[in-house]
PDB file of N, CA and C in Angstrom:
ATOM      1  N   UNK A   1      66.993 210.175  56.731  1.00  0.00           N
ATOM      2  CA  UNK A   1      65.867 210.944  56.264  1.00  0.00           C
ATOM      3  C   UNK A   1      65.625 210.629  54.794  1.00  0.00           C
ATOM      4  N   UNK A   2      64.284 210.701  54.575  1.00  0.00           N
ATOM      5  CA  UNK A   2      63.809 210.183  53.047  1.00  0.00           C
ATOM      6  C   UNK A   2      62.933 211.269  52.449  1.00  0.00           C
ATOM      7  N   UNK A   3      62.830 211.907  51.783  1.00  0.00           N
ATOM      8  CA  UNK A   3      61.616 212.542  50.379  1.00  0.00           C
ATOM      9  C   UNK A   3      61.109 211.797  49.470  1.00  0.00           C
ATOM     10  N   UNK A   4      59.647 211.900  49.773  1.00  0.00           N
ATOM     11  CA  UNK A   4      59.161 211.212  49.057  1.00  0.00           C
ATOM     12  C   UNK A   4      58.005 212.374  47.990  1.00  0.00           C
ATOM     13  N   UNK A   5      57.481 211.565  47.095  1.00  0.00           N
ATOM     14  CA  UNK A   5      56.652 212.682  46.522  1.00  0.00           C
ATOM     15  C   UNK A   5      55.837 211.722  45.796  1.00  0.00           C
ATOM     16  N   UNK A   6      54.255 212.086  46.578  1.00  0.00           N
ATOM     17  CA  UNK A   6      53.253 211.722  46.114  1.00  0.00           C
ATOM     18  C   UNK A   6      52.142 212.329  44.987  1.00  0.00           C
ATOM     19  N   UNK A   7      52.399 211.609  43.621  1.00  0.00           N
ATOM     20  CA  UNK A   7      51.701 212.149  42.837  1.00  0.00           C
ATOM     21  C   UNK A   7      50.138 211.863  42.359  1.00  0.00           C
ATOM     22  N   UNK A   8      49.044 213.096  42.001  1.00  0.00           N
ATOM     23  CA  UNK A   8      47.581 212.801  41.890  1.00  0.00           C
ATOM     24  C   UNK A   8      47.185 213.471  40.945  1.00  0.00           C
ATOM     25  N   UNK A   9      45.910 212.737  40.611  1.00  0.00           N
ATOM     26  CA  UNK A   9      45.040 213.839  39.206  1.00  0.00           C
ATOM     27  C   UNK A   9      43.711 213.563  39.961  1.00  0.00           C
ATOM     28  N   UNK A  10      43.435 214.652  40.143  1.00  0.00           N
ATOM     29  CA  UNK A  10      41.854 214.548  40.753  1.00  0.00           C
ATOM     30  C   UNK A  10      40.917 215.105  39.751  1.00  0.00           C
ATOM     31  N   UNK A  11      39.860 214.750  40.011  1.00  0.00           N
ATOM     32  CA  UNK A  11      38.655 214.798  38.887  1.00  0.00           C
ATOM     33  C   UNK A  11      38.052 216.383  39.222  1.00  0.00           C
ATOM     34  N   UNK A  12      38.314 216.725  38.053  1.00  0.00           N
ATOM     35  CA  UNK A  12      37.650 218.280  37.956  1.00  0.00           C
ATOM     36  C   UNK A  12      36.118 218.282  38.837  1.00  0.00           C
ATOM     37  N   UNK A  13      36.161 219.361  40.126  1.00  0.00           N
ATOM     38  CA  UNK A  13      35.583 219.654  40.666  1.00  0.00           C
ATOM     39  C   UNK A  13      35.188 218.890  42.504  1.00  0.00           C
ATOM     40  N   UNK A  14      36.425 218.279  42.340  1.00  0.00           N
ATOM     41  CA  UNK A  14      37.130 217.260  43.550  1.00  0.00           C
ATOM     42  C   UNK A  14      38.004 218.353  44.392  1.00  0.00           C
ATOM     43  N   UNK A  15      38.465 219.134  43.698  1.00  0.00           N
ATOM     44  CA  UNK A  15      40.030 219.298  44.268  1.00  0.00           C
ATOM     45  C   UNK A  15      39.810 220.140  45.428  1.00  0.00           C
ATOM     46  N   UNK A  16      38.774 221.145  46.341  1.00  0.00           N
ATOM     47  CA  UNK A  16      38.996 221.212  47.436  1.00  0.00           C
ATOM     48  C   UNK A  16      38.296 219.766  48.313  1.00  0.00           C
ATOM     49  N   UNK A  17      38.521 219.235  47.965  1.00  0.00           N
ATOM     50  CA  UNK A  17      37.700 218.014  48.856  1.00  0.00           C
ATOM     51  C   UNK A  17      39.088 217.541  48.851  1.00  0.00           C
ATOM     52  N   UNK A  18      39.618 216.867  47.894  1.00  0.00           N
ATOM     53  CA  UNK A  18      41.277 216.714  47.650  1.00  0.00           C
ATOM     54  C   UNK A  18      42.054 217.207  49.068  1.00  0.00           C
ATOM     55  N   UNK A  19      42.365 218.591  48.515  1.00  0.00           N
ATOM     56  CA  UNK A  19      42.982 219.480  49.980  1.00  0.00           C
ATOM     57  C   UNK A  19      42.790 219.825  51.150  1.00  0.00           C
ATOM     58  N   UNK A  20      41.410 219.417  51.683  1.00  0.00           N
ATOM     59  CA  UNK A  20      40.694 219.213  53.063  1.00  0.00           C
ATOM     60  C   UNK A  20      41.264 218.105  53.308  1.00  0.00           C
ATOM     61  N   UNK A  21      41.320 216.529  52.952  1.00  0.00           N
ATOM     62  CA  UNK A  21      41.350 215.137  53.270  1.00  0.00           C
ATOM     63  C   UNK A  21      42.945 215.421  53.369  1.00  0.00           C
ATOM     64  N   UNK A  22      43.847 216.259  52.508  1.00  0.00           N
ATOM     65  CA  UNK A  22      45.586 216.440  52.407  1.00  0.00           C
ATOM     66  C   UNK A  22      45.303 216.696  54.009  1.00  0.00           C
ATOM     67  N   UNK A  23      44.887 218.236  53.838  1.00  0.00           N
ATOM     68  CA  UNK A  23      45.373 218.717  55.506  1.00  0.00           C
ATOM     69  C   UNK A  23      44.690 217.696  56.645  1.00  0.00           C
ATOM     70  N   UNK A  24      43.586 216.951  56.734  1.00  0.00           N
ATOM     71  CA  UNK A  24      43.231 216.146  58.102  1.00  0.00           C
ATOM     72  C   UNK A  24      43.947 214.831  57.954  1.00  0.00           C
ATOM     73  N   UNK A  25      44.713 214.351  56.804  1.00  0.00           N
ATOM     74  CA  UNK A  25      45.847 213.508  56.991  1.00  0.00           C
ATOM     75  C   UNK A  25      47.500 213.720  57.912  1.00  0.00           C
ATOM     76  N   UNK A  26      47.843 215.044  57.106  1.00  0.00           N
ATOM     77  CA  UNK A  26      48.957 215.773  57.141  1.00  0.00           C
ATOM     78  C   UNK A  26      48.770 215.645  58.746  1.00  0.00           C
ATOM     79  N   UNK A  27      47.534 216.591  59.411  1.00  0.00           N
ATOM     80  CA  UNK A  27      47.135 217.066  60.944  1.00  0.00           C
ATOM     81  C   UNK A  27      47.523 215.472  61.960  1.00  0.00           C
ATOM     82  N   UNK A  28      46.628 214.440  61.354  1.00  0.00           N
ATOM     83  CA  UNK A  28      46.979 213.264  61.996  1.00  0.00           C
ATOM     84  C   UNK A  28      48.386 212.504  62.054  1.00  0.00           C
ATOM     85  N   UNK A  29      49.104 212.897  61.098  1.00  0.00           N
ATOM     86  CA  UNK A  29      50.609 212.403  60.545  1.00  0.00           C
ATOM     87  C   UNK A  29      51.347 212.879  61.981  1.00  0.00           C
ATOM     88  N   UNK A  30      51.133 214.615  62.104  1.00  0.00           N
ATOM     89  CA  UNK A  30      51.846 215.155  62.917  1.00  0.00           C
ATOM     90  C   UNK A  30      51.664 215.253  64.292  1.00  0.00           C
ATOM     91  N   UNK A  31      50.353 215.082  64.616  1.00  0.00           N
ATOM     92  CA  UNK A  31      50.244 214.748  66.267  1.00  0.00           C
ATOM     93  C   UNK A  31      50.528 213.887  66.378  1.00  0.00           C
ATOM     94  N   UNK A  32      50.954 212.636  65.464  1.00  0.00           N
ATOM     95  CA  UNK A  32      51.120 211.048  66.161  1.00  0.00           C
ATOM     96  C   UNK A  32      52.799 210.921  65.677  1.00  0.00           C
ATOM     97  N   UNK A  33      52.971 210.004  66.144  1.00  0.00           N
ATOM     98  CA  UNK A  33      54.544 209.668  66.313  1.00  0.00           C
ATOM     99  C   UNK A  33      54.710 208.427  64.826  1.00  0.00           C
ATOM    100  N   UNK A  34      54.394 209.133  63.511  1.00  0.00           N
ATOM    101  CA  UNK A  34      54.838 208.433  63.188  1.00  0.00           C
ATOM    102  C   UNK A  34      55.850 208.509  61.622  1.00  0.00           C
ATOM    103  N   UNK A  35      56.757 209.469  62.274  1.00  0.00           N
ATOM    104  CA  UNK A  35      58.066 209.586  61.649  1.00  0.00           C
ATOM    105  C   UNK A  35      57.917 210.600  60.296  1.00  0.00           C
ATOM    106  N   UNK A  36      56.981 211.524  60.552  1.00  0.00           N
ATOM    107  CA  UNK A  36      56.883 212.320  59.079  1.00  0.00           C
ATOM    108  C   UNK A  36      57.549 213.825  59.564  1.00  0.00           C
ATOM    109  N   UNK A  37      58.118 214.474  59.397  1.00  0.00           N
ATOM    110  CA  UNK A  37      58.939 215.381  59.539  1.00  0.00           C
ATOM    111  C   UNK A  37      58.466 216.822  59.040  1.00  0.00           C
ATOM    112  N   UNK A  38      57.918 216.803  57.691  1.00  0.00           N
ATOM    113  CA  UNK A  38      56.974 217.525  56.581  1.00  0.00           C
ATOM    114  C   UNK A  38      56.051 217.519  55.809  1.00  0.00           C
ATOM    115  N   UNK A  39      55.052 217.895  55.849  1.00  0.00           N
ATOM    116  CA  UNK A  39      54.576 217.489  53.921  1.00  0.00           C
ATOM    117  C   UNK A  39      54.044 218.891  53.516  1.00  0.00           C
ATOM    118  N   UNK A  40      54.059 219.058  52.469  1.00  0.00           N
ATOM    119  CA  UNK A  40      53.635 220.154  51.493  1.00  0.00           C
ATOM    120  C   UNK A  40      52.597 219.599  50.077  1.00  0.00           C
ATOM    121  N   UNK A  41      51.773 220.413  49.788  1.00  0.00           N
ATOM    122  CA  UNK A  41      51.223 220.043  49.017  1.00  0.00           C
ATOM    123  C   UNK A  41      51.322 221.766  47.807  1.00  0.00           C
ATOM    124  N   UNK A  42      51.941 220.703  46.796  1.00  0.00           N
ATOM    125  CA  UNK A  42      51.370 221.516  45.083  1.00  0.00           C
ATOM    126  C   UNK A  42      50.654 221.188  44.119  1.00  0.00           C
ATOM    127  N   UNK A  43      50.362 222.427  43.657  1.00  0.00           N
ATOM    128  CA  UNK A  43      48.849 222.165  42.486  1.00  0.00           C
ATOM    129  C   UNK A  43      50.028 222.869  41.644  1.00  0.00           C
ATOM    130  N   UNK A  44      50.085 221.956  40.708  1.00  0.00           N
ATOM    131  CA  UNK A  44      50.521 222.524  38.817  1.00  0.00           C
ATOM    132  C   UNK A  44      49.685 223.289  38.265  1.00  0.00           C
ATOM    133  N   UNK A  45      50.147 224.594  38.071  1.00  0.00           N
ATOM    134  CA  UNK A  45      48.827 225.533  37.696  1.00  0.00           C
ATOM    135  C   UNK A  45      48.911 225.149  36.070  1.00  0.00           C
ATOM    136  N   UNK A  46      49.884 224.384  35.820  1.00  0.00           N
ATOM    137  CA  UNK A  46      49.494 224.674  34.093  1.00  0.00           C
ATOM    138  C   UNK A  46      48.808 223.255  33.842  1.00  0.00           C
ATOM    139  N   UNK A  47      48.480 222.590  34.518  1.00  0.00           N
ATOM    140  CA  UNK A  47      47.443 221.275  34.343  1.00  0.00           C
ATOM    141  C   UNK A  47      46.857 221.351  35.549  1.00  0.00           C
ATOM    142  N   UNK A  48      45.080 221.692  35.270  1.00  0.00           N
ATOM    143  CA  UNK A  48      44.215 221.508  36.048  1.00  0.00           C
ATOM    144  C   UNK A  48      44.336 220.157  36.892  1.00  0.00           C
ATOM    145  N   UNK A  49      44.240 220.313  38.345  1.00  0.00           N
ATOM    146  CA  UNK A  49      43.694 218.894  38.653  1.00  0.00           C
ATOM    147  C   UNK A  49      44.739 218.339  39.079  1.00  0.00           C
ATOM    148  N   UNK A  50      45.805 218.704  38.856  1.00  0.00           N
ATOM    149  CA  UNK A  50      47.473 217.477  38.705  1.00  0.00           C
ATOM    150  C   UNK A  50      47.808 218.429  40.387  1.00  0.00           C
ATOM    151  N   UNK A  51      48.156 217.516  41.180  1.00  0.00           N
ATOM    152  CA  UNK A  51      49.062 217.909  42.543  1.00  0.00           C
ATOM    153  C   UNK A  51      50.264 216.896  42.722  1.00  0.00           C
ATOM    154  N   UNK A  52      50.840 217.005  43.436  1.00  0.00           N
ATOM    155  CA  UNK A  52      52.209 216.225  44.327  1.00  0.00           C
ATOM    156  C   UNK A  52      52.212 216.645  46.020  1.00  0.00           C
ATOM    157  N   UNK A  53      52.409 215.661  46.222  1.00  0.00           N
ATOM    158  CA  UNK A  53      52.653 215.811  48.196  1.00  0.00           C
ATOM    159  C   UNK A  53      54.068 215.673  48.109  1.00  0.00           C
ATOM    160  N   UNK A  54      55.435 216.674  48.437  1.00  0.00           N
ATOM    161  CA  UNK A  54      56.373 216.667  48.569  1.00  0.00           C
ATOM    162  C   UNK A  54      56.870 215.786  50.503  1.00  0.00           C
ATOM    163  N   UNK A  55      56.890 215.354  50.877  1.00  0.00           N
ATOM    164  CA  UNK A  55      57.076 214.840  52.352  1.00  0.00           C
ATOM    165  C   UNK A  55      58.621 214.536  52.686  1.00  0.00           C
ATOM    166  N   UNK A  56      58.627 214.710  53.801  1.00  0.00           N
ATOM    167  CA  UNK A  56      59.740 214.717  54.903  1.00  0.00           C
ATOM    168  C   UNK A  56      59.399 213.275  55.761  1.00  0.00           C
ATOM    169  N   UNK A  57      60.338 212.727  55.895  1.00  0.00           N
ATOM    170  CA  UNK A  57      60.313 211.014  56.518  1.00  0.00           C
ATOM    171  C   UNK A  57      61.149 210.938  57.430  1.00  0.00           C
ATOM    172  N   UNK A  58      61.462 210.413  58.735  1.00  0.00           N
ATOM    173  CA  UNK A  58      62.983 210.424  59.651  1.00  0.00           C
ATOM    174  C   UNK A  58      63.656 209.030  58.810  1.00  0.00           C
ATOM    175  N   UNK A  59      63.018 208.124  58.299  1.00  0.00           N
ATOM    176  CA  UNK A  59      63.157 206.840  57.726  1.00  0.00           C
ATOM    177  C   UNK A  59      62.285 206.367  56.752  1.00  0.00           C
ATOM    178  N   UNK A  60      63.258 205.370  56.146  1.00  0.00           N
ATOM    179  CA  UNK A  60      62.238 204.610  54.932  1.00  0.00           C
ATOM    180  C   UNK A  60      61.340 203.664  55.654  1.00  0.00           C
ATOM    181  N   UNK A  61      61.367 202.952  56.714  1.00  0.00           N
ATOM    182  CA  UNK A  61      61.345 202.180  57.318  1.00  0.00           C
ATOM    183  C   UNK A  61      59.574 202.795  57.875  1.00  0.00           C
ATOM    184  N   UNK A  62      60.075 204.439  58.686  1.00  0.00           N
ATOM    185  CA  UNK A  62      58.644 205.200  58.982  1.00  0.00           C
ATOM    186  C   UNK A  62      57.701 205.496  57.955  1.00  0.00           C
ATOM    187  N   UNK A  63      58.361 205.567  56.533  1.00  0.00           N
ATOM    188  CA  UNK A  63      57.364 205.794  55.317  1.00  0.00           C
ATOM    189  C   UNK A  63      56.853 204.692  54.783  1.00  0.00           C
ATOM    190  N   UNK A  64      57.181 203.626  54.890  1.00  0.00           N
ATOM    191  CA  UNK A  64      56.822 202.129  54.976  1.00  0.00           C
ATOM    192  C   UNK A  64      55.607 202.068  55.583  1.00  0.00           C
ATOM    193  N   UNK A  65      55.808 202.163  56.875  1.00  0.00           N
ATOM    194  CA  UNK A  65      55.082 201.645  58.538  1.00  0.00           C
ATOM    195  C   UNK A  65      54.057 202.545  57.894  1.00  0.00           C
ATOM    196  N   UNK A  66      53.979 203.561  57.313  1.00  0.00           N
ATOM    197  CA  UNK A  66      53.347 204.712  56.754  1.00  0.00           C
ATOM    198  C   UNK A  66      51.832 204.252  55.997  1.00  0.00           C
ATOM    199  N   UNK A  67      52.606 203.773  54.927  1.00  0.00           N
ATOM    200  CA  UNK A  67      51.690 203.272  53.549  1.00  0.00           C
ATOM    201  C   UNK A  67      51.242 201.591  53.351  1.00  0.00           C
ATOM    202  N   UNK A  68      51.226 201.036  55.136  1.00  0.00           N
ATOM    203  CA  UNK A  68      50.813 199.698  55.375  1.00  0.00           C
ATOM    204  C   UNK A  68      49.738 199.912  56.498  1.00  0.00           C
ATOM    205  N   UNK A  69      49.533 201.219  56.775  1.00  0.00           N
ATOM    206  CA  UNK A  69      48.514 201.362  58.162  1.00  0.00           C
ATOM    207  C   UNK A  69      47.394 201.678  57.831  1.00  0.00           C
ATOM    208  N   UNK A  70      46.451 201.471  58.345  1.00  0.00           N
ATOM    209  CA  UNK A  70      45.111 201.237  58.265  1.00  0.00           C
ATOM    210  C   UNK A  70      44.175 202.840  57.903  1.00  0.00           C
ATOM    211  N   UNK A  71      44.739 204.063  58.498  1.00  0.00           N
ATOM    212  CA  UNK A  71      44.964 205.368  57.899  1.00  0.00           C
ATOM    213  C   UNK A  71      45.084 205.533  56.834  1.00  0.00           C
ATOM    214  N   UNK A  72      45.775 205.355  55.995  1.00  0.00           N
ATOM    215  CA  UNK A  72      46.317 205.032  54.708  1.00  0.00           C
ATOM    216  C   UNK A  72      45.175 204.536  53.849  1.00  0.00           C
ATOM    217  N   UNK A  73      45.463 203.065  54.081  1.00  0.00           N
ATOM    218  CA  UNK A  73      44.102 202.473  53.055  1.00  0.00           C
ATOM    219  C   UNK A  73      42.835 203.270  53.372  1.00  0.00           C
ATOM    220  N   UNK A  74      42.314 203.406  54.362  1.00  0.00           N
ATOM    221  CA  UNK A  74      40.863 204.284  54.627  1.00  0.00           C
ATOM    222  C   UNK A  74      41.191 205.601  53.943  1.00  0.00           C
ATOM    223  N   UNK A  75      42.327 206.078  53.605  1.00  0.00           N
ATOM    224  CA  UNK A  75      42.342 207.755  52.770  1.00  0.00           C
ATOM    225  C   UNK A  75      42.419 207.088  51.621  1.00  0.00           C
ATOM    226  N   UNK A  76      43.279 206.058  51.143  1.00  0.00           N
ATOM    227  CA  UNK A  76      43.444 205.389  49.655  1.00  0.00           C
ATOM    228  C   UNK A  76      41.973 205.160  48.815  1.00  0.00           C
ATOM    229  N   UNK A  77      41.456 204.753  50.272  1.00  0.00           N
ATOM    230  CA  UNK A  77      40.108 204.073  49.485  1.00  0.00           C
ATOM    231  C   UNK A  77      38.971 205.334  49.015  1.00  0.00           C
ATOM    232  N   UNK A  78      38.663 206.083  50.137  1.00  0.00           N
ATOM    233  CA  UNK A  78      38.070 207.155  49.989  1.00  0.00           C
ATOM    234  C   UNK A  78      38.474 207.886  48.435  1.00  0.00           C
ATOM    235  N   UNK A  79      40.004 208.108  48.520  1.00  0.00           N
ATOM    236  CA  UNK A  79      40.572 208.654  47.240  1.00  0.00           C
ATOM    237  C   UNK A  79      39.988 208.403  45.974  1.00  0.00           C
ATOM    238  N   UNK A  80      39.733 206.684  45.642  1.00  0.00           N
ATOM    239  CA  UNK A  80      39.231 206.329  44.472  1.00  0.00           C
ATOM    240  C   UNK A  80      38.380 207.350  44.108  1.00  0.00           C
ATOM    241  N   UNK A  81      37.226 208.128  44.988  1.00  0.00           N
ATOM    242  CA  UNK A  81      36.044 208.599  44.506  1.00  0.00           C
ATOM    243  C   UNK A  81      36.189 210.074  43.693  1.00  0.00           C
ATOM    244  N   UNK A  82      37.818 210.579  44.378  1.00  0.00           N
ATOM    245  CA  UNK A  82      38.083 211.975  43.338  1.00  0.00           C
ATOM    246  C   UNK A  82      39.448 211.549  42.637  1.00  0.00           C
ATOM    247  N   UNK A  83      39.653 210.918  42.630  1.00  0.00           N
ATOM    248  CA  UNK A  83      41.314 210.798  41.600  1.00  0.00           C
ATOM    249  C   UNK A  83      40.690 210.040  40.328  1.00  0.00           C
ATOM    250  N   UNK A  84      41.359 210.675  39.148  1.00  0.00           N
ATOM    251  CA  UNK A  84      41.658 209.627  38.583  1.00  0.00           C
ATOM    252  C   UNK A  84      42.823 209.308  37.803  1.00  0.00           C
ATOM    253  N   UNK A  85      42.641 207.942  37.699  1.00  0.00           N
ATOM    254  CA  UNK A  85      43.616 206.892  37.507  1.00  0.00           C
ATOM    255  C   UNK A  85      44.062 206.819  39.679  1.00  0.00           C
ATOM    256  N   UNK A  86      45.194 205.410  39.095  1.00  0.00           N
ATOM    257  CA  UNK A  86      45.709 205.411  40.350  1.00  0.00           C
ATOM    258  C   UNK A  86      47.397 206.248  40.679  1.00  0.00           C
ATOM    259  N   UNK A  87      47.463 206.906  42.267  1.00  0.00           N
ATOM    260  CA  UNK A  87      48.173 207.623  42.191  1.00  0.00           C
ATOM    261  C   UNK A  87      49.914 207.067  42.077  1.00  0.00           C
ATOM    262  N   UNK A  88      50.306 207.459  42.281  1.00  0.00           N
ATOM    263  CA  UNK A  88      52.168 206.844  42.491  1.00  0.00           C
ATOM    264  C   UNK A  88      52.851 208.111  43.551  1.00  0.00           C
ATOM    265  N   UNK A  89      54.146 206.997  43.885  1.00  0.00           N
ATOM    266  CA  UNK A  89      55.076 207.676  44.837  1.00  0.00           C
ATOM    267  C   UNK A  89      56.462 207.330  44.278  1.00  0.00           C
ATOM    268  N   UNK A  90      57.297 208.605  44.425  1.00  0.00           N
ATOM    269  CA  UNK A  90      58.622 207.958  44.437  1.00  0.00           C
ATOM    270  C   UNK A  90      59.561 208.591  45.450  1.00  0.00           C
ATOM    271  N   UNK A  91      60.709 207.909  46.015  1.00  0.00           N
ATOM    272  CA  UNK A  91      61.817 208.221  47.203  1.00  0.00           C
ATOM    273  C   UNK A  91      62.604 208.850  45.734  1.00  0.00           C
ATOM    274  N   UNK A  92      62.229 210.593  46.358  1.00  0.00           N
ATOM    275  CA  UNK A  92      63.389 211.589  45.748  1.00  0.00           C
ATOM    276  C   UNK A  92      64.602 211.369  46.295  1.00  0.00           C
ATOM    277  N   UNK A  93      64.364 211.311  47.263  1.00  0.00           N
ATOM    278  CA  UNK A  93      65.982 211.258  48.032  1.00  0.00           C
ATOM    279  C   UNK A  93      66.343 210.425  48.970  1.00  0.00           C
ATOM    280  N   UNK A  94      66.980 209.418  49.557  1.00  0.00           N
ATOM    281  CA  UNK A  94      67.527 208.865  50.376  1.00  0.00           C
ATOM    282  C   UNK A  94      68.410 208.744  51.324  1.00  0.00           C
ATOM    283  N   UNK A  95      68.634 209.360  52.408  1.00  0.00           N
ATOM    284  CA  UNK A  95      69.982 209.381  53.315  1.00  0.00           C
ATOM    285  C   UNK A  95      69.606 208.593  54.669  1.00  0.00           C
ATOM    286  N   UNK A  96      70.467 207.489  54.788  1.00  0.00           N
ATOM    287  CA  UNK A  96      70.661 206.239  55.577  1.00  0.00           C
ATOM    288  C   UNK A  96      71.896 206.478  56.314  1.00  0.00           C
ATOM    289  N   UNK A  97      71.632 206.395  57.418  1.00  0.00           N
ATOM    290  CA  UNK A  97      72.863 206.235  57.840  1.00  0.00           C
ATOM    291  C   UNK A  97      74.047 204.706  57.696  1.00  0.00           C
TER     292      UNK A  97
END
């Protein structure tokens, strides 16, 4: 199992558009088989605009297969239009068997 945490700055007056596109990602993650376990989403109340997607992975391997699928880039791309700058991810945690 892996944690990952996806970080964003969305452009003032984006951010429920932001959290609609979170949850019909999140929704598609979890009816399909493809290895996400959790995700949560936080808003930093002391910086407007700033969120993180905390996520649950069965594998690095499924969070991979993840952020190379065609889902992905079509939310990535869309994204450009409320983020700004580009976002980042990092593996909080790692356990491999």
């Amino acid at each position: 199992m892996i944690n990952v945490g996806f970080f964003y700055s969305v452009v003032s007056g984006k951010e429920q558009e932001f959290e609609e596109t979170f949850r019909g990602v999140i929704k598609f993650l979890m009816e399909n088989d493809t290895g996400i376990r959790d995700a949560r989403l936080y808003r930093d109340v002391s910086v407007p605009g700033e969120y993180m997607i905390f996520s649950e992975w069965d594998s690095v391997d499924s969070f991979r297969k993840f952020i190379a699928s065609r889902p992905f880039k079509e939310t990535t791309e869309q994204g450009k239009s409320i983020l700004r700058g580009k976002p980042r991810h990092i593996i909080l945690r790692a356990e491999e068997p």
